[in-house]
Protein backbone atom coordinates (compact mmCIF):
# COMPACT_ATOMS: atom_id res chain seq x y z
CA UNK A 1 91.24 142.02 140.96
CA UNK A 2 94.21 142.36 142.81
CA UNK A 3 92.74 142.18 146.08
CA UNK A 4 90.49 139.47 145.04
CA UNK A 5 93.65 137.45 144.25
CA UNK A 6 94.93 138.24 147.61
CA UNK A 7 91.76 137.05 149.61
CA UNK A 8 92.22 133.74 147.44
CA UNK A 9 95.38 133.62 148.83
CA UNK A 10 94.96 133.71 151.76
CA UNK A 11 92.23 131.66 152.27
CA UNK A 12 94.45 128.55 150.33
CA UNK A 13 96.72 129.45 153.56
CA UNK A 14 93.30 128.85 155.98
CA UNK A 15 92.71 125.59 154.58
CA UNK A 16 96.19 124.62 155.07
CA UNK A 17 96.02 125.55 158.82
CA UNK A 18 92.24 123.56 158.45
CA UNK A 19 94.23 120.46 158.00
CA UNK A 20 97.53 120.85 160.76
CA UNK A 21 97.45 120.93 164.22
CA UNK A 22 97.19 124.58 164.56
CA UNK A 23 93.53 124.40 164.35
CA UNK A 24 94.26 122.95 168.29
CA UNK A 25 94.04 126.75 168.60
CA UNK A 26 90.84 127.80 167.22
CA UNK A 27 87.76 128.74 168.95
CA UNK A 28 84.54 129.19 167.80
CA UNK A 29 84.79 133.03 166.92
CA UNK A 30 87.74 131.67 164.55
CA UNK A 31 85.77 128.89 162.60
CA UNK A 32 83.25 131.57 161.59
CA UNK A 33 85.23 133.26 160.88
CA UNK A 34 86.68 130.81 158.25
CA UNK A 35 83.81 130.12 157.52
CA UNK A 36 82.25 133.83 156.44
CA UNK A 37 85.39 134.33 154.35
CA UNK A 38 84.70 130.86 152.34
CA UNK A 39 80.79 132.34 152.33
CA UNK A 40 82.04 135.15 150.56
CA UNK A 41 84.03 133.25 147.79
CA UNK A 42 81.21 131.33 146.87
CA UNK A 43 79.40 134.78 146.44
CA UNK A 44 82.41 135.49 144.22
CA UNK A 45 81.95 132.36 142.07
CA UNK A 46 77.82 133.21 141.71
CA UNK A 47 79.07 136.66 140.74
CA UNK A 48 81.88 136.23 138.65
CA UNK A 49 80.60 132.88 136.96
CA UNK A 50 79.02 134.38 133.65
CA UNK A 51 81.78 136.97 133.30
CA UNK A 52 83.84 135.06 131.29
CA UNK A 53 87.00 137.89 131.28
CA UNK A 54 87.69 137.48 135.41
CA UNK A 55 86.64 133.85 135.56
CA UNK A 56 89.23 132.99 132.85
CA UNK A 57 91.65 134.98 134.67
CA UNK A 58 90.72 133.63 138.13
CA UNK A 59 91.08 130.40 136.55
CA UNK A 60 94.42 130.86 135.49
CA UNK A 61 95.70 132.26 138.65
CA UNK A 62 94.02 129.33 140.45
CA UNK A 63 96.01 126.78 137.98
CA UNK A 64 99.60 128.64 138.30
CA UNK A 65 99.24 128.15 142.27
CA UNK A 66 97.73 124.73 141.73
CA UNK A 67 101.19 124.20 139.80
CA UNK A 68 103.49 125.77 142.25
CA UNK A 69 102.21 123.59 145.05
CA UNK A 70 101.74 126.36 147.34
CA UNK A 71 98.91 124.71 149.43
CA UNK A 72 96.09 124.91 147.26
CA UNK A 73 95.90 121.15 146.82
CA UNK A 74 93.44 120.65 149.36
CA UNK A 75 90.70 121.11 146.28
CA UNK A 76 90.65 125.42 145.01
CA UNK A 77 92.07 123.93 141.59
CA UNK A 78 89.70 125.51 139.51
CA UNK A 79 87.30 128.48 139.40
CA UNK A 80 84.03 125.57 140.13
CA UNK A 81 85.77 125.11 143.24
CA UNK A 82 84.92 128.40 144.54
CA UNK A 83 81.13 127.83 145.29
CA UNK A 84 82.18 124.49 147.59
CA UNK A 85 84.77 126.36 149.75
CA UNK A 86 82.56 126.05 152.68
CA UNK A 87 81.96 122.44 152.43
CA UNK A 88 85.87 121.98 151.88
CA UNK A 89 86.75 124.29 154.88
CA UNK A 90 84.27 122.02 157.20
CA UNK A 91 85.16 118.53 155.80
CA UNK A 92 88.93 119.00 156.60
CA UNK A 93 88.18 120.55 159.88
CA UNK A 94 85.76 117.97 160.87
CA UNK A 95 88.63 115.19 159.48
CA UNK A 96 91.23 117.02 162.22
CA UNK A 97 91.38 115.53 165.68
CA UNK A 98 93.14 118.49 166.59
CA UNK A 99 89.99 120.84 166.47
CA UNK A 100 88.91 121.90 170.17
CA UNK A 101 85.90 120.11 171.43
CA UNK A 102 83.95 124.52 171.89
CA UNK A 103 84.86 124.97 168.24
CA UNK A 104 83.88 121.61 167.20
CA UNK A 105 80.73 122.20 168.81
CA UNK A 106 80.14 125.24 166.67
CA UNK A 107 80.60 123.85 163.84
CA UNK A 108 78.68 120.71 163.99
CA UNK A 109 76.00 123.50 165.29
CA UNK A 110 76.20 125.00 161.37
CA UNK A 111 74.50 122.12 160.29
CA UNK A 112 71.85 122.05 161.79
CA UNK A 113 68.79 124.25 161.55
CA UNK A 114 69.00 128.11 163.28
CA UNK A 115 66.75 129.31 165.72
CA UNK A 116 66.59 132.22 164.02
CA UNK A 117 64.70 131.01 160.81
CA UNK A 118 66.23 130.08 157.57
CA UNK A 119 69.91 130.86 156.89
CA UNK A 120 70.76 130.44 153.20
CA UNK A 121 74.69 130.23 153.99
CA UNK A 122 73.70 127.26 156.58
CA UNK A 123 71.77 125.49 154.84
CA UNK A 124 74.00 125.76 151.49
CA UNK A 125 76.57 124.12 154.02
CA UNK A 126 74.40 121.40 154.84
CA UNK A 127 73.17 120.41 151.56
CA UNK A 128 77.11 120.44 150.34
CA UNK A 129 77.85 118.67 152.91
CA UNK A 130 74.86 115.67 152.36
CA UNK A 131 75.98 115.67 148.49
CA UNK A 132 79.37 115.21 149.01
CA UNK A 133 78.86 111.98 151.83
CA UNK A 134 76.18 110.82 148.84
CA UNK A 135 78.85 111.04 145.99
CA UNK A 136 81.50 109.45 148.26
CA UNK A 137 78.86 106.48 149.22
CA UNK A 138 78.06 105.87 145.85
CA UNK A 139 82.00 105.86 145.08
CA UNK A 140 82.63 103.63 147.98
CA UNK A 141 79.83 100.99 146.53
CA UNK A 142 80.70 101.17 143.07
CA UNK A 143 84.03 99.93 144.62
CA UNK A 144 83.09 97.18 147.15
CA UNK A 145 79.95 95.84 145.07
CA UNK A 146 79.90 92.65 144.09
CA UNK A 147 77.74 91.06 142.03
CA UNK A 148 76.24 87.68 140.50
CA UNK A 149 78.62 86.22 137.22
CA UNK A 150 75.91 84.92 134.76
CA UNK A 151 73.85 85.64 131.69
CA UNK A 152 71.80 88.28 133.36
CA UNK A 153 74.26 90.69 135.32
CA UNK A 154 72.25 93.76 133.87
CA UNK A 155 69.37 92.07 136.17
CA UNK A 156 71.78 91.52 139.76
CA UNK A 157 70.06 94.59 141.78
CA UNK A 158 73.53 95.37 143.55
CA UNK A 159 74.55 96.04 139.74
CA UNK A 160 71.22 97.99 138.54
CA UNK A 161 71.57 100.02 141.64
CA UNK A 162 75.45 100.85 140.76
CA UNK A 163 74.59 101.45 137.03
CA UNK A 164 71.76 104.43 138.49
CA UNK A 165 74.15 106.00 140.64
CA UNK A 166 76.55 106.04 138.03
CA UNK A 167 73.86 107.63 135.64
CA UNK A 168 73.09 109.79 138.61
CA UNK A 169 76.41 110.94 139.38
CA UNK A 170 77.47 111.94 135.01
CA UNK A 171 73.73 114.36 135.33
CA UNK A 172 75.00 116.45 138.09
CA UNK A 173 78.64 117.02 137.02
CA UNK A 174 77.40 117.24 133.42
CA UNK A 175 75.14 120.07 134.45
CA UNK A 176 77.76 121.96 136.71
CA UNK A 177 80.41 121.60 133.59
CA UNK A 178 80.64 120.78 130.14
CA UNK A 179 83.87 118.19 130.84
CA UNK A 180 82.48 117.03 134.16
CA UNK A 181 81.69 113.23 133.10
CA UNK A 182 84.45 112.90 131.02
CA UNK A 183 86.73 113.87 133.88
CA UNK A 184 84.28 111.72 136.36
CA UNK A 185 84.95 108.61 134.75
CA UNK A 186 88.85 109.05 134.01
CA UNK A 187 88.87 109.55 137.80
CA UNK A 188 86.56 106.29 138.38
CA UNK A 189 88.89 104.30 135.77
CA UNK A 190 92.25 105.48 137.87
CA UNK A 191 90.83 104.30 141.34
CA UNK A 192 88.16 101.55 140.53
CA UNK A 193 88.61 98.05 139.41
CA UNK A 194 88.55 98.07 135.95
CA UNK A 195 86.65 94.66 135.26
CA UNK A 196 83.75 96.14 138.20
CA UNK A 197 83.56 99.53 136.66
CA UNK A 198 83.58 98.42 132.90
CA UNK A 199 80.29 96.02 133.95
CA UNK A 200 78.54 98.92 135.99
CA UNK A 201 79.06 101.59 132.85
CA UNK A 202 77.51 98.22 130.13
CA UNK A 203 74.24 97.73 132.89
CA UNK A 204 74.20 101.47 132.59
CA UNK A 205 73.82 101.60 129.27
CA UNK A 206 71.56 99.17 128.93
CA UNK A 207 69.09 100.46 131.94
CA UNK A 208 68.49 104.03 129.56
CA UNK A 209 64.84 103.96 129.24
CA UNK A 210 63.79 103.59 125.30
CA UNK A 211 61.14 106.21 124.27
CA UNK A 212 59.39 107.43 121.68
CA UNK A 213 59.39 110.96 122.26
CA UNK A 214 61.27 113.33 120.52
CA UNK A 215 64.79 113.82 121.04
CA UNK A 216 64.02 117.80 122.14
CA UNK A 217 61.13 116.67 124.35
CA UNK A 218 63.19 113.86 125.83
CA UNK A 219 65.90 116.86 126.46
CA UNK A 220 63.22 119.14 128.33
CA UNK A 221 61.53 115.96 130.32
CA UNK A 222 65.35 115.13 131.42
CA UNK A 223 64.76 111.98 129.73
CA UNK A 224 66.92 109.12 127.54
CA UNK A 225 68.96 112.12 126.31
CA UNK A 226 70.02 113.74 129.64
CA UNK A 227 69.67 110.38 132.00
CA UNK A 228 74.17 110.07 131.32
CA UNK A 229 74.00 107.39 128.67
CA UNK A 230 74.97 109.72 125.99
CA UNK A 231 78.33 110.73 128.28
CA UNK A 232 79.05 107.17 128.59
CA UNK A 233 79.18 106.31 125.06
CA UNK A 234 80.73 109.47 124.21
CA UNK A 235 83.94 108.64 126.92
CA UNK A 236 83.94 104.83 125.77
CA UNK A 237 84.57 106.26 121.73
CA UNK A 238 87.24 108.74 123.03
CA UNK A 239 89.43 106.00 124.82
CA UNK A 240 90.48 103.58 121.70
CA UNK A 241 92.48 100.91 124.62
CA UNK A 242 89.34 101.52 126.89
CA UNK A 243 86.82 100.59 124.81
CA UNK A 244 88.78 97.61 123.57
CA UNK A 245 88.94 96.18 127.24
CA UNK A 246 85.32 96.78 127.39
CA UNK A 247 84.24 94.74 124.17
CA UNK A 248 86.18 92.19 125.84
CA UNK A 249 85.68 91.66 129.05
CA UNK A 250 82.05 92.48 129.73
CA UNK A 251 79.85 89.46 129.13
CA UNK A 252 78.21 88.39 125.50
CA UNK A 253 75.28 88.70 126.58
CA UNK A 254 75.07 91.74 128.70
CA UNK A 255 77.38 93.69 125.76
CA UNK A 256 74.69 92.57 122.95
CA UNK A 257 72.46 94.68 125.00
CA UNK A 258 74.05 97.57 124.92
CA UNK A 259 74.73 97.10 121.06
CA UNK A 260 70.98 97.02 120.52
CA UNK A 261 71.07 100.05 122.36
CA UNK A 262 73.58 102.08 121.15
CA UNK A 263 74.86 102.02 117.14
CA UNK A 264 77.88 103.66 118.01
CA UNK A 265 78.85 101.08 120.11
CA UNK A 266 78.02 98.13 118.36
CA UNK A 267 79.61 99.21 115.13
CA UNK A 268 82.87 99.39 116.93
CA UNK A 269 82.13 96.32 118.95
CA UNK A 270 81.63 94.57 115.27
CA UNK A 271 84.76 95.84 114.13
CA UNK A 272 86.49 94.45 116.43
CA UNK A 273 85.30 91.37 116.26
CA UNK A 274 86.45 91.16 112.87
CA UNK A 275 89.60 92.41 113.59
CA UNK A 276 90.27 90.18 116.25
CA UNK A 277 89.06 86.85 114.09
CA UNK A 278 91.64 87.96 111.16
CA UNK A 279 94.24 87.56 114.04
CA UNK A 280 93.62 83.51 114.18
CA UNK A 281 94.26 80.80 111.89
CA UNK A 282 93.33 76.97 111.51
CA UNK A 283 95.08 74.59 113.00
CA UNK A 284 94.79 71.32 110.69
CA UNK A 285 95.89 69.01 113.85
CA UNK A 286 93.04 70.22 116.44
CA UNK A 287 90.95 71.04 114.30
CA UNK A 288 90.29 74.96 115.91
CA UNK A 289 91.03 78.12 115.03
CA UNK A 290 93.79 79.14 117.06
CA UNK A 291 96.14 82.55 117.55
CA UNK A 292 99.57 83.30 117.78
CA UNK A 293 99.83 85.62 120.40
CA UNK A 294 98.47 84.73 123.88
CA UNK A 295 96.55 88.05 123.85
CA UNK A 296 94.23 86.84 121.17
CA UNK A 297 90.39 86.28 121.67
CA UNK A 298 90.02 82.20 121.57
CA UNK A 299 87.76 80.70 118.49
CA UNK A 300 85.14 79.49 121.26
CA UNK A 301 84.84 83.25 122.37
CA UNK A 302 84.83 84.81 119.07
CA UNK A 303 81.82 82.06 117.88
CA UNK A 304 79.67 83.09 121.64
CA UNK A 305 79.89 86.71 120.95
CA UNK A 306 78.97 86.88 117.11
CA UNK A 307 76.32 83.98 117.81
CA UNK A 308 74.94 86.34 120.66
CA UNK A 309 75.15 89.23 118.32
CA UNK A 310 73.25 87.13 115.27
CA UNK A 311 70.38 86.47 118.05
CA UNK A 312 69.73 89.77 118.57
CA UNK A 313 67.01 92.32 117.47
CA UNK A 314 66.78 93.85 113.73
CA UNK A 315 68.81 95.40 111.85
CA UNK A 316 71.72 94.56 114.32
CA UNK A 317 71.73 90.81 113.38
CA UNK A 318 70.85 91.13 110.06
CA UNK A 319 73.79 93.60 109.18
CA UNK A 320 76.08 91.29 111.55
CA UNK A 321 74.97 88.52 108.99
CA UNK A 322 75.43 90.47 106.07
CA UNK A 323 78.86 91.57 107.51
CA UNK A 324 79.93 87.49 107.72
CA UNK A 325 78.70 87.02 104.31
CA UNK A 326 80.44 89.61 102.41
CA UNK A 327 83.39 88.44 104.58
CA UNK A 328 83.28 84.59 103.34
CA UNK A 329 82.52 85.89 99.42
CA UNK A 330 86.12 87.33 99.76
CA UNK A 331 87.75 84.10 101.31
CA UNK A 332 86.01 82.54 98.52
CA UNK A 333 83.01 81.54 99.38
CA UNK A 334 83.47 78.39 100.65
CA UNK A 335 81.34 76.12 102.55
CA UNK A 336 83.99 73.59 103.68
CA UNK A 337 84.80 74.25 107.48
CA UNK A 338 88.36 75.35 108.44
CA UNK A 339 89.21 76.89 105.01
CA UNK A 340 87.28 80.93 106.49
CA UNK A 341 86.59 81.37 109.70
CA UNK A 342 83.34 82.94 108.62
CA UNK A 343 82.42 80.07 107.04
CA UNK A 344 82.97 78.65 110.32
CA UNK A 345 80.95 81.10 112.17
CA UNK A 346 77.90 81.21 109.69
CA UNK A 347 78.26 77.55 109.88
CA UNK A 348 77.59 77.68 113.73
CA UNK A 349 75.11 80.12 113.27
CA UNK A 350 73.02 77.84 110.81
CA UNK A 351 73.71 74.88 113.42
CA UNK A 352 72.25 77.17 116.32
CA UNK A 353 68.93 78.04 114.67
């Protein structure tokens, strides 16, 4: 173990050279040799990976260094990190203008195909290599989309095309580790625009196939169950403040969608609502409900969203109807409008239909 730790070591020390001007120095005898020694930690990791004893204590090691800041933050923060430690090693040299043309030359060589035949380090390399420019392209359009404002966003192809990648994206980290697309989106909330990203996760939602297979045939076909929905909704519950913003700022429409979709969501999405209708009260001079705070949800959004939840498929409208109901038989049960705001919104309900 000891010398294990050591070769870790040292190779955190080759990918800080990999990203200085020192590599101005390297030939190509140098680079593969980088490159065998990040070969042979990914043999490590494939190794190592069930044995839970020296990956938890190859973990640790990897975190204490990680927290010392002794050059490891180029990307070996974790034990997963191991199998990519060729693709790491190449993208930082390839990044460095300081790498000789002869040992640029070699490298770039690497991903190509050998004249010798297959070569399963090479062609690991290239494949990691064509992964990581795919996850970064999808990043980079998830954050320079742009899309059509209206009632059918979920339908804008620039959107649908977003929401698959997305999906894409939650499957493979979800399969590599259990707190991948938790972790994946937390990242995506930090460095994407909020209002762009909460839209793209809603059209994602929405775009989950509906089957009628069973739930453990769905799971073997890699269907409704495995296509990221499930990670989504499961992140969205976790975040209280998160899921908030998202109730509010993605459109009626497109969020009544996802409600049909998903009763986890829409039973918070109700609540909510209510909660955010207690907040106002009737103004006798304009003749609105109106709030106190600047923060809270105006009367004429309130009465678009529950109308656009009352329009929508059994049982969600029906229990939002029943919910209104039992809500005005508390006030009192009045039919005069301005005395319950769900008087008010069954009235405009009964108006609408």
């Amino acid at each position: 173990m000891e010398q294990l730790l050591q070769h870790l070591e040292r190779f955190s020390e080759v990918l800080a050279v990999s990203r200085s001007t020192y590599v101005g120095t390297w030939d190509p005898a140098t680079v593969r040799r980088a490159l065998r020694w990040a070969h042979y930690l990914r043999h490590v990791y494939r190794r190592f990976r069930r044995h839970g004893r020296i990956r938890a204590a190859l973990e640790r090691w990897l975190h204490s260094q990680w927290d010392q800041k002794r050059g490891l933050g180029l990307g070996l923060t974790n034990f997963r990190a191991l199998e990519s430690c060729d693709v790491l090693l190449s993208v930082c040299l390839l990044r460095n203008r300081a790498l000789g043309d002869a040992a640029r030359h070699y490298l770039l060589q690497q991903l190509g195909p050998g004249p010798g035949g297959p070569d399963a380090d090479r062609d690991s390399l290239r494949d990691g290599l064509c992964l990581l420019a795919r996850r970064r392209a999808a990043v980079h359009l998830l954050r320079l989309g742009r899309y059509r404002e209206g009632p059918k966003l979920q339908e804008d192809l620039v959107m649908k095309t977003q929401a698959q990648l997305l999906r894409r994206r939650l499957r493979e980290v979800g399969e590599a580790e259990a707190e991948g697309p938790g972790r994946l989106l937390s990242r995506l909330w930090e460095r994407l625009p909020h209002d762009h990203l909460l839209k793209v996760i809603a059209a994602a939602l929405v775009e989950t196939p509906a089957s009628p297979r069973p739930q453990e045939e769905e799971r073997e076909l890699g269907g409704p169950e495995t296509s990221g929905s499930q990670e989504l909704v499961q992140w969205l519950l976790g975040k209280s403040e998160i899921v908030a913003v998202f109730c509010r700022q993605v459109p009626a429409s497109l969020l009544t969608s996802v409600a049909s979709r998903h009763p986890e969501l829409w039973r918070v999405y109700l609540r909510l609502l209510t909660d955010w209708s207690r907040r106002l009260r009737y103004d006798l001079q304009k003749g609105i409900w109106i709030g106190d705070e600047s923060q809270d949800v105006p009367w004429e959004e309130l009465s678009q969203r529950f109308q656009s939840l009352l329009q929508a498929p059994s049982p969600l409208s029906d229990e939002v109807l029943t919910t209104l109901r039992t809500y005005k038989a508390q006030d009192g049960d009045f039919d005069v409008p301005g005395l319950s705001i769900w008087t008010d919104l069954l009235l405009g309900h009964e108006s609408a239909t």
